[in-house]
Each structure stands twice: as C-alpha cells, then as structure tokens.
Protein backbone atom coordinates (compact mmCIF):
# COMPACT_ATOMS: atom_id res chain seq x y z
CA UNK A 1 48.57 -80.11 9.06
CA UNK A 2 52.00 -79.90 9.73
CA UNK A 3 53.10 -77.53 7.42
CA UNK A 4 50.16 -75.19 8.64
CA UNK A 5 51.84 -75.66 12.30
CA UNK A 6 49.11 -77.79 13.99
CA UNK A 7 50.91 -79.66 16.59
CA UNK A 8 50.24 -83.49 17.49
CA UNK A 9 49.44 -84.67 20.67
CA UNK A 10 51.03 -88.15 21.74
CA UNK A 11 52.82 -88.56 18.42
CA UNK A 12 55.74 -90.45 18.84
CA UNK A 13 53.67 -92.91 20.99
CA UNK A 14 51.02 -93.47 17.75
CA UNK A 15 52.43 -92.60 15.16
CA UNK A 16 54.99 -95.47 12.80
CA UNK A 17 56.54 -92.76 11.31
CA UNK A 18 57.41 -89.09 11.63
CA UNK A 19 55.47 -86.86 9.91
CA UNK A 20 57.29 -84.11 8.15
CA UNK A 21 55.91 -80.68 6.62
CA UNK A 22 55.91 -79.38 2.85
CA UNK A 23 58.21 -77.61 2.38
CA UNK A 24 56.85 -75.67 -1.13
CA UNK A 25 53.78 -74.96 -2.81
CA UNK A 26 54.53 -78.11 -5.40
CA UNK A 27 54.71 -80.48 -2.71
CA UNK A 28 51.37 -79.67 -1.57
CA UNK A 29 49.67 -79.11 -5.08
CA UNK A 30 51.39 -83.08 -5.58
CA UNK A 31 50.34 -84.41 -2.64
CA UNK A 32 46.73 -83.36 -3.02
CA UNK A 33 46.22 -84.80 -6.63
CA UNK A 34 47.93 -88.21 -5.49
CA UNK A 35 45.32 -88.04 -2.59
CA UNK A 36 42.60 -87.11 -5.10
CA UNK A 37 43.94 -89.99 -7.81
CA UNK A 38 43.60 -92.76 -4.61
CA UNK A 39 39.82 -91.70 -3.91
CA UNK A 40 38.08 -90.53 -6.51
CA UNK A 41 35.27 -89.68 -4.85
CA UNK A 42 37.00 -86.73 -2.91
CA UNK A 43 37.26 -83.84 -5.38
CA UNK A 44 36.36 -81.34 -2.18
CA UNK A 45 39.44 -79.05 -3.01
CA UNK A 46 41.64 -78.10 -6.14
CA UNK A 47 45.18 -76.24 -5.94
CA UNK A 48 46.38 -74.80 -9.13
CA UNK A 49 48.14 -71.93 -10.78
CA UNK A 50 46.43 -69.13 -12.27
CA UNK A 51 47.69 -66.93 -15.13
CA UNK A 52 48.80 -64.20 -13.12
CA UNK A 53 51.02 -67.41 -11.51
CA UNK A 54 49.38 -67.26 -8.31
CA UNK A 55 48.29 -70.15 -6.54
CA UNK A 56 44.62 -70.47 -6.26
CA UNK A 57 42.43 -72.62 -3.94
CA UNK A 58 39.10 -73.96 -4.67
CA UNK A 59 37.82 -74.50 -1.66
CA UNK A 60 34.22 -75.68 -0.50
CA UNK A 61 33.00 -74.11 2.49
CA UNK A 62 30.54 -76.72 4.27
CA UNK A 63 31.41 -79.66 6.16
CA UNK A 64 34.57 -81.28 6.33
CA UNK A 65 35.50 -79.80 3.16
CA UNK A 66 35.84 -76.45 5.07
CA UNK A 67 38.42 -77.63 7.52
CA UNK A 68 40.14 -79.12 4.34
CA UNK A 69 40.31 -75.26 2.83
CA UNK A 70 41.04 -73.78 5.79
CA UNK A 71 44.15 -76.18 7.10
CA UNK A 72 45.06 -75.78 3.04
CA UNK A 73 45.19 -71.92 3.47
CA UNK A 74 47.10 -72.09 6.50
CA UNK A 75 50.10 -74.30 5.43
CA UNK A 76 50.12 -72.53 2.21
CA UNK A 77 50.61 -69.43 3.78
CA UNK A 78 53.45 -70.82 5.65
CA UNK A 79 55.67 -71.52 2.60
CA UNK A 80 54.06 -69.94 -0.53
CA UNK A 81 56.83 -67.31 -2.18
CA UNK A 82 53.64 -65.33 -3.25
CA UNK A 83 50.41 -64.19 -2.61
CA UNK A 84 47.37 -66.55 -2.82
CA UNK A 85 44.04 -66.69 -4.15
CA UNK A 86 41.18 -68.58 -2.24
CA UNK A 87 38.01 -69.05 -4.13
CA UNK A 88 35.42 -69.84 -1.77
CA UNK A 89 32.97 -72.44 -3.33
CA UNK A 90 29.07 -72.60 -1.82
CA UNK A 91 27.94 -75.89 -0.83
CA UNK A 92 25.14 -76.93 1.66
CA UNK A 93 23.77 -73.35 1.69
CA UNK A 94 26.76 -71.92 2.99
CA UNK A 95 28.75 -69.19 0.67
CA UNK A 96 31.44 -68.91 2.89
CA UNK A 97 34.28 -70.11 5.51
CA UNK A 98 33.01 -69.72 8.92
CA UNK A 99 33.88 -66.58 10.34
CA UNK A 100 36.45 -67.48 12.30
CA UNK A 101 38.05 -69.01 10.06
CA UNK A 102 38.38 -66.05 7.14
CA UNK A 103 39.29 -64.06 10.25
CA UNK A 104 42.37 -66.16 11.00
CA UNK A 105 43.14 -66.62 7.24
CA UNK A 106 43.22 -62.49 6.52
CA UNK A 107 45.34 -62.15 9.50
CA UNK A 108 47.91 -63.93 7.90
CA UNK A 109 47.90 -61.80 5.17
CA UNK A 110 49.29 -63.94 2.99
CA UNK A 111 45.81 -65.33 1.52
CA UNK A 112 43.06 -63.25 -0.48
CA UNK A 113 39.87 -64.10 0.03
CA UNK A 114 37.15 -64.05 -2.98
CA UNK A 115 33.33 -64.86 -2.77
CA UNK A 116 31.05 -66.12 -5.27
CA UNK A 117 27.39 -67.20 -5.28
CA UNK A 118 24.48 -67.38 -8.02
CA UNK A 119 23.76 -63.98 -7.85
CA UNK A 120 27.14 -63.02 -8.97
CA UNK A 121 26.87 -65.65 -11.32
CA UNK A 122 24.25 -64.45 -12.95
CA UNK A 123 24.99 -60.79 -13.12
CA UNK A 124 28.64 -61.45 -15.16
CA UNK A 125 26.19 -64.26 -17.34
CA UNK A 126 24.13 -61.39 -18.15
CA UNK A 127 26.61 -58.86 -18.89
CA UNK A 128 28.84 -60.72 -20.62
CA UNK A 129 29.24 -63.18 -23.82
CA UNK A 130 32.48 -65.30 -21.66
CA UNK A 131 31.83 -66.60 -18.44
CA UNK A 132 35.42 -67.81 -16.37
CA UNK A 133 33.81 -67.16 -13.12
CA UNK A 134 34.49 -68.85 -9.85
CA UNK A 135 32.12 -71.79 -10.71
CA UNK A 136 32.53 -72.42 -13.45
CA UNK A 137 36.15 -73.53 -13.14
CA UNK A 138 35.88 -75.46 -9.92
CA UNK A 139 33.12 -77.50 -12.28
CA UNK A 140 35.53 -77.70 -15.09
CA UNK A 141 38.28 -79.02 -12.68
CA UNK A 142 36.20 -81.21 -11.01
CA UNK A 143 34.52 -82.97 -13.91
CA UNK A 144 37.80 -83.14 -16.20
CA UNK A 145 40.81 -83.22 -13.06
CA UNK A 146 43.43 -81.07 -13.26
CA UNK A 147 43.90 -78.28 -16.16
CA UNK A 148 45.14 -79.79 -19.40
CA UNK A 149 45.02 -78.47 -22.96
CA UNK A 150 42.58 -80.91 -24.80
CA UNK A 151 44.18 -80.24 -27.88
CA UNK A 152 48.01 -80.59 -27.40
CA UNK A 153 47.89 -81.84 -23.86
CA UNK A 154 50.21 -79.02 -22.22
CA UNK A 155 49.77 -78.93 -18.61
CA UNK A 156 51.41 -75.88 -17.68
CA UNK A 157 48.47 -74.53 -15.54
CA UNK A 158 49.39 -70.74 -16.09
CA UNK A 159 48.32 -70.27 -19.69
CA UNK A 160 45.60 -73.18 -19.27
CA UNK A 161 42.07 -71.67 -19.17
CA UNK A 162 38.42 -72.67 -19.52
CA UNK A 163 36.45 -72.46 -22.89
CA UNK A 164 33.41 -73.65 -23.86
CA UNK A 165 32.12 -75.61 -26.43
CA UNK A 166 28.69 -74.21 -27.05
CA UNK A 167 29.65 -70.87 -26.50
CA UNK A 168 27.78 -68.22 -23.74
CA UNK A 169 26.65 -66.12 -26.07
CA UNK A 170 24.60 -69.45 -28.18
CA UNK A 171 23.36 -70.43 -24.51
CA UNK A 172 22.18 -66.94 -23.81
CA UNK A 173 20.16 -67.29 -27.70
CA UNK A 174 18.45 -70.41 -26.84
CA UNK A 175 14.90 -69.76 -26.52
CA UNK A 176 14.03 -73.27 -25.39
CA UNK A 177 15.65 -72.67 -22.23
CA UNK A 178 14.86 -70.63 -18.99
CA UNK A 179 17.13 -68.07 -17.43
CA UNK A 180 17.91 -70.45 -14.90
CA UNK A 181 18.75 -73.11 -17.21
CA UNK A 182 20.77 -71.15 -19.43
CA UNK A 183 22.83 -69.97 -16.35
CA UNK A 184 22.93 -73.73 -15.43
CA UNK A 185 24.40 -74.73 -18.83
CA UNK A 186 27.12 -72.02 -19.07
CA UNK A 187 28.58 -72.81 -15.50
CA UNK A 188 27.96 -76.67 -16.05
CA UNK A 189 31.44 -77.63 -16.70
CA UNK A 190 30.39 -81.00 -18.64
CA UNK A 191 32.74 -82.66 -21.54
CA UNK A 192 29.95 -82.05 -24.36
CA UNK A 193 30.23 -78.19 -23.05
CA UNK A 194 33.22 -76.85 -22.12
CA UNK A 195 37.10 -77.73 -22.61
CA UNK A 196 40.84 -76.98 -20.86
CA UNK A 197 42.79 -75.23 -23.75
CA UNK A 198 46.10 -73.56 -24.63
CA UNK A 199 45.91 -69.99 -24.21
CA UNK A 200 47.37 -69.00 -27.62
C-alpha cells in the first residue's frame, strides 16, 4: 500500500514500526509468495514473469481479492522498469475490476489490461489443439505454486510455460465427455493433467 502511495492516517501513533515501500518489482513478487507460503489458503493473486519478461498479474476481480489486484497494479506501476500485464480472473460472476478501478489503472499507463471469460475460453479450445489461455495458467499456478520446471526444477519464470499431460487435442477426441467437460478438463490445471516445464 505504500509503494502504491496510499497514505496512513495516525501512523506513528499505531503503528511499532515504520512501514517502508518496495522499492522493485522482486521485492513485491517476494513478498507476496512469503505471504502466500504463511497462509495457504490465500492464493487470490499471482505475480510472475512472462516470456516476453513482462510482469504479469493474476488478479481475481470479486471481493477482497479485487482491492488486492488493484493496490497490486498500483504499486507496481510505481516502480516497474517495464510495462505490465494484468490478467483479470472471473470470480463470483464478475469478469472484471470495477470500473473505477480499470479507469484509474489505464490512466497510469503503465498497466495493460486483458479480459478473459468462458466464452473466450471456449472459442481458442475450439480452434486450437494448445490451450495457454488466461485460465488456464492462473489454475496451473494456483494448484502447483509458483512456475517450476517439473523435470529439471529451473525456476526462471521467463522460459517456464504450461503443458499438459493429456494433451488438448486427446481431450477434444474423447467422446465420453461433453463440450463443457472437455473445456473443463483442458483449463483444469490438476497434477494428473497438466505440468510447469522448460521451454526447450
């Protein structure tokens, strides 16, 4: 909250200790996955590196979790040496940020803004035999943690990407299974199903 400029009221009076902003993107993308380590139950919002290097937010957008993505987008903005990547994440019905929020994110123009919902979903399921969609990695990072080769256990995020195990275009075959399910499998994320690897 600091780093994204949000200013305390009464501080010094409350508060044991100062409270000091990030001061890079590390120090956030650290800080959240010690938070995340300490309460396992709180997998609301991932921060890693994409292949193109830039850093991208997973972000739900209901609840408490949107505050969470929103205050993330904000700080980031403040120190990132790059351009970011949000992917907003439906939850509770809701597709997107509030309004307001997006608005005040774009005018920073530091942060770009990307959608996804089960229509999309299913149009790029249909049209293609790969599926790395917006989904489908949130549910790969939030069933296996943080990308990590499950081969040779590299953990440089950039040339770390989602693969799955029974492949789209088997899922897509299976007769035993309705559109719907077959949609559900591919962006499912589970151990038995998909993988982090080495991009080689």
């Amino acid at each position: 909250m600091k780093t994204a400029k949000i200013r305390f009221l009464n501080e010094e009076k409350y508060l044991k200790h100062p409270i000091h902003p990030f001061t890079t993107e590390e120090d956030i993308i650290t800080s959240k996955e010690q938070m995340r380590n300490k309460n396992k139950g709180n997998k609301s919002t991932y921060i890693t590196r994409g292949s193109n290097n830039k850093l991208q937010i997973f972000g739900k957008t209901y609840g408490a979790n949107k505050y969470e993505t929103t205050i993330l987008c904000l700080a980031l903005s403040e120190i990132a040496t790059s351009k970011v990547q949000l992917f907003q994440i439906g939850e509770g019905g809701l597709t997107e940020l509030p309004q307001k929020a997006r608005e005040a994110i774009e005018s920073l123009g530091v942060v770009e803004i990307y959608t996804s919902n089960r229509r999309i979903e299913k149009i790029d399921f249909e049209e293609n035999d790969s599926l790395r969609s917006i989904e489908y990695v949130y549910n790969l990072l939030e069933k296996l943690g943080d990308k990590k080769c499950a081969f040779c256990g590299c953990e440089i995020p950039q040339i770390i990407h989602g693969a799955h195990i029974w492949p789209v275009s088997e899922i897509k075959k299976d007769s035993t299974l309705s559109q719907n399910k077959k949609l559900a499998c591919a962006l499912d994320g589970r151990i038995k199903q998909s993988i982090f690897k080495r991009n080689h």
